[in-house]
PDB file of N, CA and C in Angstrom:
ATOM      1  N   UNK A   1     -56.171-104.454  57.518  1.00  0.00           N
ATOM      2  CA  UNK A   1     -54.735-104.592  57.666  1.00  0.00           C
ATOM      3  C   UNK A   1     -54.114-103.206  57.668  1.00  0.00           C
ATOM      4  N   UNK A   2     -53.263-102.699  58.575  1.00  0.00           N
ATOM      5  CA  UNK A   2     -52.665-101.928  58.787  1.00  0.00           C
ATOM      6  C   UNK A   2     -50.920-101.801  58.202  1.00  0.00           C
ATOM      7  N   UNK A   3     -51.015-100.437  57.696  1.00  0.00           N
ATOM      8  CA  UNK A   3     -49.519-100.983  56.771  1.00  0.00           C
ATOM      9  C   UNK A   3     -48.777 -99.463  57.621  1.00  0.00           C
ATOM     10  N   UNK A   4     -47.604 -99.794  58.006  1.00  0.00           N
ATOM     11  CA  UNK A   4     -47.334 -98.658  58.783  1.00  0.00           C
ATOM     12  C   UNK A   4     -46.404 -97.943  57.636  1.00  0.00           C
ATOM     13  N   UNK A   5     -46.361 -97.685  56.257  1.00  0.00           N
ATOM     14  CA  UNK A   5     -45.969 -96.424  55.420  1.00  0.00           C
ATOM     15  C   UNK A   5     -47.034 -95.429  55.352  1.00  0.00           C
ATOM     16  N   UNK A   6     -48.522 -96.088  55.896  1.00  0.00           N
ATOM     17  CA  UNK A   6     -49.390 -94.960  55.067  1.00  0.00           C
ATOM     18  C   UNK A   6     -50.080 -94.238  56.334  1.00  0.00           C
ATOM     19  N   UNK A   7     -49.813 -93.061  55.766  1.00  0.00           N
ATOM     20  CA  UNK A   7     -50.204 -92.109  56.477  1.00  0.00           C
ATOM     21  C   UNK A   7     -51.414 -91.073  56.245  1.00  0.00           C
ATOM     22  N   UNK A   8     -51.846 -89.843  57.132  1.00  0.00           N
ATOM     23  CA  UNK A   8     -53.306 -89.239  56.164  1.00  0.00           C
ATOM     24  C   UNK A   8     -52.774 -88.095  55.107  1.00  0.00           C
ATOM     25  N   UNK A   9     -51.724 -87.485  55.157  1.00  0.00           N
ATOM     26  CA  UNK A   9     -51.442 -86.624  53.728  1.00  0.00           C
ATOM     27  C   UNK A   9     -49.972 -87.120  53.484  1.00  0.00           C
ATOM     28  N   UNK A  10     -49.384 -87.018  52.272  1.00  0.00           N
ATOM     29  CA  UNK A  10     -48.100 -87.133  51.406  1.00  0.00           C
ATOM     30  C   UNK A  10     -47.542 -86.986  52.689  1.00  0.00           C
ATOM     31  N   UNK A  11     -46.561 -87.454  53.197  1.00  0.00           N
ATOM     32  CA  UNK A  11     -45.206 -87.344  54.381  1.00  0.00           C
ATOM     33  C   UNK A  11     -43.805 -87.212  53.476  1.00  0.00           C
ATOM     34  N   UNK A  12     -42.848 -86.111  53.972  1.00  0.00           N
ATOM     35  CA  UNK A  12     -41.972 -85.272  53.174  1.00  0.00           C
ATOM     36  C   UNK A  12     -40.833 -86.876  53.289  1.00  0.00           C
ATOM     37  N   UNK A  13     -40.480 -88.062  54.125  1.00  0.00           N
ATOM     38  CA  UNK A  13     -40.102 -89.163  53.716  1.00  0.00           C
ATOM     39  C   UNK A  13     -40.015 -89.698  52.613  1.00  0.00           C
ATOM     40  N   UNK A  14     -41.286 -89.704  52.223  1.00  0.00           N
ATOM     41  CA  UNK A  14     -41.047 -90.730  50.910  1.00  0.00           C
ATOM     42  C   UNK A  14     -40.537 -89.924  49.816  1.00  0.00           C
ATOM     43  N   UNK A  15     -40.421 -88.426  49.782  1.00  0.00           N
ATOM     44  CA  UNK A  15     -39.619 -87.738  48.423  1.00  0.00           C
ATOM     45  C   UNK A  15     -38.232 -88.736  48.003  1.00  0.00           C
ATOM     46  N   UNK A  16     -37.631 -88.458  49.074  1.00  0.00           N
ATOM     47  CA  UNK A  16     -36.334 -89.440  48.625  1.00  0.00           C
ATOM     48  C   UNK A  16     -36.530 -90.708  47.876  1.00  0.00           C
ATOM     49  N   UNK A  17     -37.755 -91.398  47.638  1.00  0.00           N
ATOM     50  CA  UNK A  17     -38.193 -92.643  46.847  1.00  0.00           C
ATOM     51  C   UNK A  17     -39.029 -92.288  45.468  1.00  0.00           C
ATOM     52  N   UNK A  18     -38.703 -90.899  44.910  1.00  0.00           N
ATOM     53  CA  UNK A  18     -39.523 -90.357  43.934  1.00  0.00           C
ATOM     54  C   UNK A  18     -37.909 -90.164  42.680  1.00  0.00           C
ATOM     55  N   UNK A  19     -36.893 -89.422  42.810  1.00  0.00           N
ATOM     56  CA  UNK A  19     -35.892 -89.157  41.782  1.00  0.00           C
ATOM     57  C   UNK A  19     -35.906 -89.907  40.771  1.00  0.00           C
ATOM     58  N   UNK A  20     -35.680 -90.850  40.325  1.00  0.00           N
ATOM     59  CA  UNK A  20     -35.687 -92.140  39.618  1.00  0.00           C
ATOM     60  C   UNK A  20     -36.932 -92.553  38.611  1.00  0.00           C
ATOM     61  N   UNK A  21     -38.234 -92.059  38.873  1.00  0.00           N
ATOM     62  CA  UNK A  21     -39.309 -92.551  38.093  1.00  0.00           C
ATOM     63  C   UNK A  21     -39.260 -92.208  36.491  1.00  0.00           C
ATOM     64  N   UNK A  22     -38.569 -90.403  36.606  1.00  0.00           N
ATOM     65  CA  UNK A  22     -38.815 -89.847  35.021  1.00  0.00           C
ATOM     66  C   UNK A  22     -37.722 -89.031  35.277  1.00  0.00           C
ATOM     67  N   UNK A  23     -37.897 -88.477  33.642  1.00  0.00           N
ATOM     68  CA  UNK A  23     -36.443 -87.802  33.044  1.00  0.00           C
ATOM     69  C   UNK A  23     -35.345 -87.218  34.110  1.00  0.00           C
ATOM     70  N   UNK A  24     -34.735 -86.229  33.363  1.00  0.00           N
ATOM     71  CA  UNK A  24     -33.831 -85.566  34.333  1.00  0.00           C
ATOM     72  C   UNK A  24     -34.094 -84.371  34.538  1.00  0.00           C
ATOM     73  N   UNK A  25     -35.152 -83.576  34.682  1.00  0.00           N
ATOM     74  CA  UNK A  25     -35.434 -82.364  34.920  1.00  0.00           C
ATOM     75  C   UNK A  25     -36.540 -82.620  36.285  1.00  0.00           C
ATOM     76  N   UNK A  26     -37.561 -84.264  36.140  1.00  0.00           N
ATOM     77  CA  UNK A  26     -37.919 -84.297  37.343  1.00  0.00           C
ATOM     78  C   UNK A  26     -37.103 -84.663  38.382  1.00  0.00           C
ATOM     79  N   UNK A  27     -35.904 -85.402  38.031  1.00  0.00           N
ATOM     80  CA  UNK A  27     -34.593 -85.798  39.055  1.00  0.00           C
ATOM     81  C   UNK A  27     -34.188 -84.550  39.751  1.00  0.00           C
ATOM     82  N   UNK A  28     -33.859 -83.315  38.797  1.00  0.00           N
ATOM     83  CA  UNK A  28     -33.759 -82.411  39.625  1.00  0.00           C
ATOM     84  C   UNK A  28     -34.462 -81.603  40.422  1.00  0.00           C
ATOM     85  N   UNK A  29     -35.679 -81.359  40.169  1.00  0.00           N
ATOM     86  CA  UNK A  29     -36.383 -80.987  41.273  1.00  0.00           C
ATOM     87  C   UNK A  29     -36.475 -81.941  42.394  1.00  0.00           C
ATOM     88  N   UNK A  30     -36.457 -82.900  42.243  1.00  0.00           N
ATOM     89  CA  UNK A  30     -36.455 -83.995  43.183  1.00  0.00           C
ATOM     90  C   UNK A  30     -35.279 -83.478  44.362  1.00  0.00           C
ATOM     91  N   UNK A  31     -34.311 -83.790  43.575  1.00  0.00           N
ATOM     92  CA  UNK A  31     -32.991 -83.728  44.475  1.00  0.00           C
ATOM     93  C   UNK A  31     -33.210 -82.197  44.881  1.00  0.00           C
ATOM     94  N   UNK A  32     -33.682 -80.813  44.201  1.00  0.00           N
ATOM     95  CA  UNK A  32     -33.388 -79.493  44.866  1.00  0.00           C
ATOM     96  C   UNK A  32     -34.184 -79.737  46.335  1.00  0.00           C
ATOM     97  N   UNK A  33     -35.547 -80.203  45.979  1.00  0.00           N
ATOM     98  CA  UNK A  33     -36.453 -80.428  47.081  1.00  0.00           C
ATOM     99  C   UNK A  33     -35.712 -81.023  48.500  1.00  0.00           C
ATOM    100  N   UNK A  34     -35.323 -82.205  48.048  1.00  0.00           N
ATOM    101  CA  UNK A  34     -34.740 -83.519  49.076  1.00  0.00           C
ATOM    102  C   UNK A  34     -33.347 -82.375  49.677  1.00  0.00           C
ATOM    103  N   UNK A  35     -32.588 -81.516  49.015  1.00  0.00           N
ATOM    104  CA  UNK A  35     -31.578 -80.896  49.870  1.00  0.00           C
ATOM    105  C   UNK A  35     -32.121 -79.579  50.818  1.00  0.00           C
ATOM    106  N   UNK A  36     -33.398 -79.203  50.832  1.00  0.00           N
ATOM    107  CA  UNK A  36     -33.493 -78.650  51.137  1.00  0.00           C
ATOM    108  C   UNK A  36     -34.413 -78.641  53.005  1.00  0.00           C
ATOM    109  N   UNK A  37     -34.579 -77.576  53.978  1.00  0.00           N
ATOM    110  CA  UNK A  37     -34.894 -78.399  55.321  1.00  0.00           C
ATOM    111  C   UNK A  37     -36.426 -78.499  55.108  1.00  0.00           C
ATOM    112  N   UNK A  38     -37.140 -79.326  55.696  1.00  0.00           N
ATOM    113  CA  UNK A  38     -38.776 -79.692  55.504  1.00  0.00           C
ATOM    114  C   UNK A  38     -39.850 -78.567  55.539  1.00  0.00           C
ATOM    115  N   UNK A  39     -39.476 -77.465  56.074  1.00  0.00           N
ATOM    116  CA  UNK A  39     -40.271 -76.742  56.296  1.00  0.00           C
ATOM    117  C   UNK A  39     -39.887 -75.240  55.367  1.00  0.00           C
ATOM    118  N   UNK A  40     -39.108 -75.294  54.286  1.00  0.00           N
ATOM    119  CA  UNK A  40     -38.778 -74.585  53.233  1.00  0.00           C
ATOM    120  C   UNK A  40     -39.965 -75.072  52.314  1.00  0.00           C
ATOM    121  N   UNK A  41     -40.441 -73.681  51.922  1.00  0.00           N
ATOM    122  CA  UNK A  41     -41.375 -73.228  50.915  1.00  0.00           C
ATOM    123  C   UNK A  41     -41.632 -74.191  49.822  1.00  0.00           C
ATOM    124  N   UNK A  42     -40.507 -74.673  49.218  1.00  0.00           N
ATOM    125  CA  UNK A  42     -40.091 -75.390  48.060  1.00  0.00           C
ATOM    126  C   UNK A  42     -40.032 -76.830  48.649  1.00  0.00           C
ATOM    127  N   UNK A  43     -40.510 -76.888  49.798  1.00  0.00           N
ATOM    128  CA  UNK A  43     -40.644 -78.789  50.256  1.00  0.00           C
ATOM    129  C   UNK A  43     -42.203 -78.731  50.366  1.00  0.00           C
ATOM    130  N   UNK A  44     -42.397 -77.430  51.186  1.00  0.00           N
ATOM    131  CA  UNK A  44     -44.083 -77.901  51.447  1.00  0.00           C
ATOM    132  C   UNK A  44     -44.624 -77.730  50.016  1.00  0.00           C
ATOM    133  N   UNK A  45     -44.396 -76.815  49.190  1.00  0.00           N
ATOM    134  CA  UNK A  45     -45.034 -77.028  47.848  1.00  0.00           C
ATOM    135  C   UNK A  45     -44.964 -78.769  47.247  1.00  0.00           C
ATOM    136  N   UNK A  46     -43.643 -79.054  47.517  1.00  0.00           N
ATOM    137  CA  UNK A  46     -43.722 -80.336  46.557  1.00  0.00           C
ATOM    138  C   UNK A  46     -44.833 -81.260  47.479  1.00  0.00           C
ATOM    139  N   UNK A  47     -44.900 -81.505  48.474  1.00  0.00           N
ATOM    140  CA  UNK A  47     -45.717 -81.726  49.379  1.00  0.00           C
ATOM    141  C   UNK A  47     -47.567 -81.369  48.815  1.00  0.00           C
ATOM    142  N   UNK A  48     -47.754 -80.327  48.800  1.00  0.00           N
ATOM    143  CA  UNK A  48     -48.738 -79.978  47.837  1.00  0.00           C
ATOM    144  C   UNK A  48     -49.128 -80.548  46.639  1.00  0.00           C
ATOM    145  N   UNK A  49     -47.852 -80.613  45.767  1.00  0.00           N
ATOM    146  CA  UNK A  49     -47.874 -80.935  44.608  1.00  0.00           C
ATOM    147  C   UNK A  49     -48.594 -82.581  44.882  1.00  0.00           C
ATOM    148  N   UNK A  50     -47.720 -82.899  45.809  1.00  0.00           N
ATOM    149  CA  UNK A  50     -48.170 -84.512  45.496  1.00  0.00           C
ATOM    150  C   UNK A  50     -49.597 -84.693  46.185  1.00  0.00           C
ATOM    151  N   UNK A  51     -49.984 -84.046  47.427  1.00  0.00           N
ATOM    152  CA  UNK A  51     -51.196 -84.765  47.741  1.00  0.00           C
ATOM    153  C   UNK A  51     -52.270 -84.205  46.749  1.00  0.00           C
ATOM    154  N   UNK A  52     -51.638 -83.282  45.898  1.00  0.00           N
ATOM    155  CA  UNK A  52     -52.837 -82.846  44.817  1.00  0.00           C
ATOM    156  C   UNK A  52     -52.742 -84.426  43.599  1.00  0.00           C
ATOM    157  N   UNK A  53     -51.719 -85.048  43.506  1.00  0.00           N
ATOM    158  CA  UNK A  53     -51.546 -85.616  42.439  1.00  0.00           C
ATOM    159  C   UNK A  53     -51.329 -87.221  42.421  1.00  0.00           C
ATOM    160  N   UNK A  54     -51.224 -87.623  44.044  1.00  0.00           N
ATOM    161  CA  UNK A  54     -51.709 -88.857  44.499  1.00  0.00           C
ATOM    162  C   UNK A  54     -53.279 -88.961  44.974  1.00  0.00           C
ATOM    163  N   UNK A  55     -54.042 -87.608  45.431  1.00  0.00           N
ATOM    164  CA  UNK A  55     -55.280 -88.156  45.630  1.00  0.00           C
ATOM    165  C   UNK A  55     -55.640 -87.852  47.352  1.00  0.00           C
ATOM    166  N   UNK A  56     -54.789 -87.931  48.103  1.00  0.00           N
ATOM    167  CA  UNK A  56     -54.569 -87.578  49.638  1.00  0.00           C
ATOM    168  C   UNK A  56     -56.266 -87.453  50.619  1.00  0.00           C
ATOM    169  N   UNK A  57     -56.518 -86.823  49.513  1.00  0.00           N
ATOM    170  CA  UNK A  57     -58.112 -86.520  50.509  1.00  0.00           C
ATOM    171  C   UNK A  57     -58.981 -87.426  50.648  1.00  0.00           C
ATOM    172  N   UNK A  58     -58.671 -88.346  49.520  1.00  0.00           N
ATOM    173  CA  UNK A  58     -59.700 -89.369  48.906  1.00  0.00           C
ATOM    174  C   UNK A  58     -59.799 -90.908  49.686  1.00  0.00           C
ATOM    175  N   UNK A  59     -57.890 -90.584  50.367  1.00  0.00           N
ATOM    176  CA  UNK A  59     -57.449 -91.965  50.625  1.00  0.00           C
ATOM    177  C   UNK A  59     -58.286 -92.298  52.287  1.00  0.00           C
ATOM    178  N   UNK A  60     -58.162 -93.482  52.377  1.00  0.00           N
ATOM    179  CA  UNK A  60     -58.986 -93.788  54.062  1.00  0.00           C
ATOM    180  C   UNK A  60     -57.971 -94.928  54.275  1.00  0.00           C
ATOM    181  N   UNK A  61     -58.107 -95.402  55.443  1.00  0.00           N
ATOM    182  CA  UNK A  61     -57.077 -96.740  55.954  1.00  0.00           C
ATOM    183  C   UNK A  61     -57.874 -97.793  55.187  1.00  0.00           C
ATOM    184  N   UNK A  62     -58.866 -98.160  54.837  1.00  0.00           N
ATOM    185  CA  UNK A  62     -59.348 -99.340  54.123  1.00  0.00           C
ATOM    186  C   UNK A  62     -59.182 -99.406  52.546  1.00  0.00           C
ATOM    187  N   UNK A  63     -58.788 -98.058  52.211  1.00  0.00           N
ATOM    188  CA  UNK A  63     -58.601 -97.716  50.858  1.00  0.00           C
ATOM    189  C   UNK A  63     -56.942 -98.881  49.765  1.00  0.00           C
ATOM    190  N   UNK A  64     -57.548 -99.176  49.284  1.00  0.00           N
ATOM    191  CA  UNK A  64     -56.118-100.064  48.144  1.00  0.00           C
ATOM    192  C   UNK A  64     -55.240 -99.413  48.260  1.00  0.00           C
ATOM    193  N   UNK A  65     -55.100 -97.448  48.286  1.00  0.00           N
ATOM    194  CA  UNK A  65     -53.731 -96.796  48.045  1.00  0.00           C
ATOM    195  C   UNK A  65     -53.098 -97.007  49.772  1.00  0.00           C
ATOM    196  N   UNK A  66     -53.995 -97.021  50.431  1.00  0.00           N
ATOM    197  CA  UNK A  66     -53.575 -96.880  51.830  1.00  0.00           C
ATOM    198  C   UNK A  66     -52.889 -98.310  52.838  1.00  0.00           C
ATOM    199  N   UNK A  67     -53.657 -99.468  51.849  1.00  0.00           N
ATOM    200  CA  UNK A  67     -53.165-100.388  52.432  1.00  0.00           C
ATOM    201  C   UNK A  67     -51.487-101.002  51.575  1.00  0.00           C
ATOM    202  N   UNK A  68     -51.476-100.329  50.106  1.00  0.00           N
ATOM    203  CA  UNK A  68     -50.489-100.299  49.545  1.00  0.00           C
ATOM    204  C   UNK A  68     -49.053 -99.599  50.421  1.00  0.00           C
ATOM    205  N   UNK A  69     -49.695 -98.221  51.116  1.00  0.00           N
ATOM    206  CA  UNK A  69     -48.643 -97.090  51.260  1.00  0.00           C
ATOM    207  C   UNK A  69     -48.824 -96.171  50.415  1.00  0.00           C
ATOM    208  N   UNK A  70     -47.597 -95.153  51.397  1.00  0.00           N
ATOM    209  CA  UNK A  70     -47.944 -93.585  50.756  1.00  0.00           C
ATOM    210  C   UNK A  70     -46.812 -93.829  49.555  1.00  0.00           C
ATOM    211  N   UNK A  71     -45.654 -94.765  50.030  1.00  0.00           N
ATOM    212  CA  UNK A  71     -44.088 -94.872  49.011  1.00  0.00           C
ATOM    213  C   UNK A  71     -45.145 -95.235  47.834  1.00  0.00           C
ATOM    214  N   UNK A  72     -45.476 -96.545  47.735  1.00  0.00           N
ATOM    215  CA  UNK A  72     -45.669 -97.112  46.291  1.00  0.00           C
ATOM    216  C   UNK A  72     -46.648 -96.003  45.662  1.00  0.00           C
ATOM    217  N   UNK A  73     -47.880 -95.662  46.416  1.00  0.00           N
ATOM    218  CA  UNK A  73     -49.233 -94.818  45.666  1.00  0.00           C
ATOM    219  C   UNK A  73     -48.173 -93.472  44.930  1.00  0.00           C
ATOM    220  N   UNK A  74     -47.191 -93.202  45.548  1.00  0.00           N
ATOM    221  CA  UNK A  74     -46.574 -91.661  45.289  1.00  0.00           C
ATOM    222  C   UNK A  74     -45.574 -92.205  44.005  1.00  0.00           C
ATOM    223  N   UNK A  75     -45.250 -93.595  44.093  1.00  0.00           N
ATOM    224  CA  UNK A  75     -44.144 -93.756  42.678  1.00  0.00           C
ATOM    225  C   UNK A  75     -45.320 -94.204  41.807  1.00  0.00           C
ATOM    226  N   UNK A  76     -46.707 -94.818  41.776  1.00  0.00           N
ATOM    227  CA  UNK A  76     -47.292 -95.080  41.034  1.00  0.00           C
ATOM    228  C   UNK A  76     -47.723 -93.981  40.380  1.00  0.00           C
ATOM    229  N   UNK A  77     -48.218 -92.884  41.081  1.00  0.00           N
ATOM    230  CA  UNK A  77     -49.081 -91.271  40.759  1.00  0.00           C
ATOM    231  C   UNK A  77     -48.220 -91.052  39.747  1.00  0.00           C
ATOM    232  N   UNK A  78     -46.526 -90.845  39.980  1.00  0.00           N
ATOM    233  CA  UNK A  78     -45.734 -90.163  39.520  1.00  0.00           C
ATOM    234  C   UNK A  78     -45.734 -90.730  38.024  1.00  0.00           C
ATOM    235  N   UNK A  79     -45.085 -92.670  38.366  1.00  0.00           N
ATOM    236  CA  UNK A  79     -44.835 -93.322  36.922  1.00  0.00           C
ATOM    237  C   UNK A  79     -46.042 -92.851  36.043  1.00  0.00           C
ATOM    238  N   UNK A  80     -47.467 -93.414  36.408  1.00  0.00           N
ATOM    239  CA  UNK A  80     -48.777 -93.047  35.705  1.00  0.00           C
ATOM    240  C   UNK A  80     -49.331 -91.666  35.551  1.00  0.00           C
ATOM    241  N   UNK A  81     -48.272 -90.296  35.924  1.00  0.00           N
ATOM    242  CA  UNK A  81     -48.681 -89.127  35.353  1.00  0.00           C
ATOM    243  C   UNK A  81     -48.714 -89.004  34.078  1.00  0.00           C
ATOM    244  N   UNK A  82     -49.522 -88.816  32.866  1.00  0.00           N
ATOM    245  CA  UNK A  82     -50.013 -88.839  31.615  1.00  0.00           C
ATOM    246  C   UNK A  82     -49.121 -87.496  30.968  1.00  0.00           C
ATOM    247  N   UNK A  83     -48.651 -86.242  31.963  1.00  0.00           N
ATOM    248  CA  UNK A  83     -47.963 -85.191  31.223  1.00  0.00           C
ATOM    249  C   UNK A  83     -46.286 -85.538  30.947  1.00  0.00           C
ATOM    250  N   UNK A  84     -45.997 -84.653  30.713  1.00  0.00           N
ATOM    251  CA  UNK A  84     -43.863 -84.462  30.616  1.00  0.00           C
ATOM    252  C   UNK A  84     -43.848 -84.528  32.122  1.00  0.00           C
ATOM    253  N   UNK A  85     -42.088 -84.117  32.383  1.00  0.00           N
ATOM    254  CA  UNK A  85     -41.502 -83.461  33.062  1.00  0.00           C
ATOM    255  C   UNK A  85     -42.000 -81.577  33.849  1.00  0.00           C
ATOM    256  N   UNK A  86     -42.154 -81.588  32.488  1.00  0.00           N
ATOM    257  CA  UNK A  86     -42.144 -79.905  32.258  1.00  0.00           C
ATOM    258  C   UNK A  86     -43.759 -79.938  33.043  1.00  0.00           C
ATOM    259  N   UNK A  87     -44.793 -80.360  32.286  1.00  0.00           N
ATOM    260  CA  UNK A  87     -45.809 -80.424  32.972  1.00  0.00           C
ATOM    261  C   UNK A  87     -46.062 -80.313  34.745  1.00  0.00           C
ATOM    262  N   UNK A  88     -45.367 -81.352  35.325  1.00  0.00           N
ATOM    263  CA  UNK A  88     -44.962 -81.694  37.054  1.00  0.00           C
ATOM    264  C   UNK A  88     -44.068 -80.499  37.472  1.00  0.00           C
ATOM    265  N   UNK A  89     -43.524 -79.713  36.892  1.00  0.00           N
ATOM    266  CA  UNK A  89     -42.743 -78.829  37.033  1.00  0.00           C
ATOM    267  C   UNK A  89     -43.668 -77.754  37.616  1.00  0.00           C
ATOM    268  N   UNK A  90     -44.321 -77.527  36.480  1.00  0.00           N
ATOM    269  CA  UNK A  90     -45.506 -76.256  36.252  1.00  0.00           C
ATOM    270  C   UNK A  90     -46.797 -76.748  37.440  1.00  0.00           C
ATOM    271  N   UNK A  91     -47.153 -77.815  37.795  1.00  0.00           N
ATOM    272  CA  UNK A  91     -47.655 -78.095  38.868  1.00  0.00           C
ATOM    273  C   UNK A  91     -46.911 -77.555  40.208  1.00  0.00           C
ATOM    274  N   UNK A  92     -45.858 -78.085  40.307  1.00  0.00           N
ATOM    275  CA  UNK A  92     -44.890 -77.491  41.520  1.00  0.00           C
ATOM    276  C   UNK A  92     -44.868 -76.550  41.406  1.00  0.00           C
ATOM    277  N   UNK A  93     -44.405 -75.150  40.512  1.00  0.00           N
ATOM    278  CA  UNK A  93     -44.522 -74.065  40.427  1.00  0.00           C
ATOM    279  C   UNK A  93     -45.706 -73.399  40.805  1.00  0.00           C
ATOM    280  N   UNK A  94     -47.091 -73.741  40.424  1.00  0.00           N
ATOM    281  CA  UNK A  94     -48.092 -73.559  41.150  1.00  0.00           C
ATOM    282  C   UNK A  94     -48.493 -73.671  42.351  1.00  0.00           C
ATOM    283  N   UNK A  95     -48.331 -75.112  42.522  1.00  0.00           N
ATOM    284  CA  UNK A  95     -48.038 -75.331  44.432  1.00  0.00           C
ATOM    285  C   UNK A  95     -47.543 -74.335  45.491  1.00  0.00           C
ATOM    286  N   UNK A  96     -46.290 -74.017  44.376  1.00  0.00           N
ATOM    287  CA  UNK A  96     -44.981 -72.977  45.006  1.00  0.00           C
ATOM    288  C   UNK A  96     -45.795 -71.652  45.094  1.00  0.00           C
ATOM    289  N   UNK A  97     -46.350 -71.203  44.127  1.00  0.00           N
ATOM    290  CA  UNK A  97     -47.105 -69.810  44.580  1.00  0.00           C
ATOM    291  C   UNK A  97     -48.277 -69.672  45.598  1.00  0.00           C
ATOM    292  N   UNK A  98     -48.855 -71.093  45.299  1.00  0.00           N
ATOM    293  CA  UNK A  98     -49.932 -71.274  46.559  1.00  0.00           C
ATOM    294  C   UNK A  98     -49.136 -70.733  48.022  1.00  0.00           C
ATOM    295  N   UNK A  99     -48.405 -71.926  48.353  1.00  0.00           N
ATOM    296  CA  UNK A  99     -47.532 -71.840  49.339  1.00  0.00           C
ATOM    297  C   UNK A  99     -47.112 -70.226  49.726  1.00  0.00           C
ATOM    298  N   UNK A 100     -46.266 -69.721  49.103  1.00  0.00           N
ATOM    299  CA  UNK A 100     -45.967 -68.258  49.043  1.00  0.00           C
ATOM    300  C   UNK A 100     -47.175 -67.518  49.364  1.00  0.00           C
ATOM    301  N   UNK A 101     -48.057 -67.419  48.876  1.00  0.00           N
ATOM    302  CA  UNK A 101     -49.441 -66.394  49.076  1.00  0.00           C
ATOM    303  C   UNK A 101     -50.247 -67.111  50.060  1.00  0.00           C
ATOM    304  N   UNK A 102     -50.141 -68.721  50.761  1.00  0.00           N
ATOM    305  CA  UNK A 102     -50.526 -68.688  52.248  1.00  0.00           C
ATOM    306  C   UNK A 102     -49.326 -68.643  53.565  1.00  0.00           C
ATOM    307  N   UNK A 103     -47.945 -68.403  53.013  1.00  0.00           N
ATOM    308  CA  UNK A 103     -47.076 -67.843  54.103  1.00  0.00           C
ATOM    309  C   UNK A 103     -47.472 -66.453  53.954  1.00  0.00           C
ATOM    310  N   UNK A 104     -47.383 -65.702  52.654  1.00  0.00           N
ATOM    311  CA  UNK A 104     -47.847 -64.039  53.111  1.00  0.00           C
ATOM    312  C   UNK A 104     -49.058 -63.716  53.724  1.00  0.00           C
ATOM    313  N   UNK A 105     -50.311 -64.282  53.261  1.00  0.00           N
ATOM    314  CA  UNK A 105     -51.411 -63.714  53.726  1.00  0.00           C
ATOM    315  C   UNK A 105     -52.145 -64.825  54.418  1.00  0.00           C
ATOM    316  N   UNK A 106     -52.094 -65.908  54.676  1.00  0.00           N
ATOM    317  CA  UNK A 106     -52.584 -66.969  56.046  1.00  0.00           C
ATOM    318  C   UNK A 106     -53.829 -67.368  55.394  1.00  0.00           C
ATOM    319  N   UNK A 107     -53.955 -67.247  53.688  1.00  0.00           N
ATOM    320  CA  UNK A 107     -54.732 -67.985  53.354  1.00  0.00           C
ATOM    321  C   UNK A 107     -54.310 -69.537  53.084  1.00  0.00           C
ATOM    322  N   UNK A 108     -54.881 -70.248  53.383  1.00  0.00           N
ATOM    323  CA  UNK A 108     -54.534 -71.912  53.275  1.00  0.00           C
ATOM    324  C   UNK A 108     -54.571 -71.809  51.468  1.00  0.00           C
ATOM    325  N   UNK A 109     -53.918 -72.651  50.901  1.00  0.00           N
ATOM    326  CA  UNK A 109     -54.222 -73.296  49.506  1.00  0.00           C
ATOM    327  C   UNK A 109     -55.284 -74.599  49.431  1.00  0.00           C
ATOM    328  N   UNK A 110     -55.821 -74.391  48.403  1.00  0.00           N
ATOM    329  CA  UNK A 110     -56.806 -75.170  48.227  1.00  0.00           C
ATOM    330  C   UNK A 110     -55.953 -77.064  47.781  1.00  0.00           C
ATOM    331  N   UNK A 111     -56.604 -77.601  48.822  1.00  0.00           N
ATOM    332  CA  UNK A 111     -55.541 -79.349  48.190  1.00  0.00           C
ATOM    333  C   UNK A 111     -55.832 -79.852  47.099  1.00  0.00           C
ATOM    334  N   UNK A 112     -56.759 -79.517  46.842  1.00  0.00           N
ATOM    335  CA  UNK A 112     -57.147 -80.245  45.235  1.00  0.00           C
ATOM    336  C   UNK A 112     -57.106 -79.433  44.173  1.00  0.00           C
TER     337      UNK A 112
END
């Protein structure tokens, strides 16, 4: 069965279906992300962030997350992250330097 939300990595769409899961410090990164245009540093990181933290590489079209969708697997990852706020933060922040040091030097970041 084919579910047309799921796609092969995190798609910058479903952010807008993430604000809402936890506190208010992930709301705001949420929302800085979501105002910002798709191809800003600080989108593809969150982008990063998530296919590191939904699983992305792992998923196949026959896979449970895939026939679920990328929306639900990405609010489930999020609800069932085991850290804080602060934690997902410091992930993104990492993402964010990945990102930065493969726009400067054209090394790719590692997805997992």
């Amino acid at each position: 069965m084919y579910r047309n939300d799921a796609e092969v990595l995190f798609p910058v769409r479903v952010i807008a279906a993430l604000p809402d899961l936890r506190g208010a410090k992930w709301q705001q990164l949420v929302e800085h992300v979501m105002a910002r245009p798709e191809r800003d540093p600080d989108v593809l990181a969150f982008v990063l962030m998530m296919i590191r933290l939904d699983g992305c590489l792992t998923c196949h079209p026959d896979s449970f997350r895939a026939l679920n969708g990328c929306t639900l697997c990405a609010r489930h990852s999020v609800i069932r992250f085991r850290g804080t706020d602060d934690d997902l933060i410091r992930q993104w922040e990492t993402a964010r330097d990945d990102v930065r040091r493969w726009l400067a030097t054209g090394q790719p970041p590692a997805l997992v």
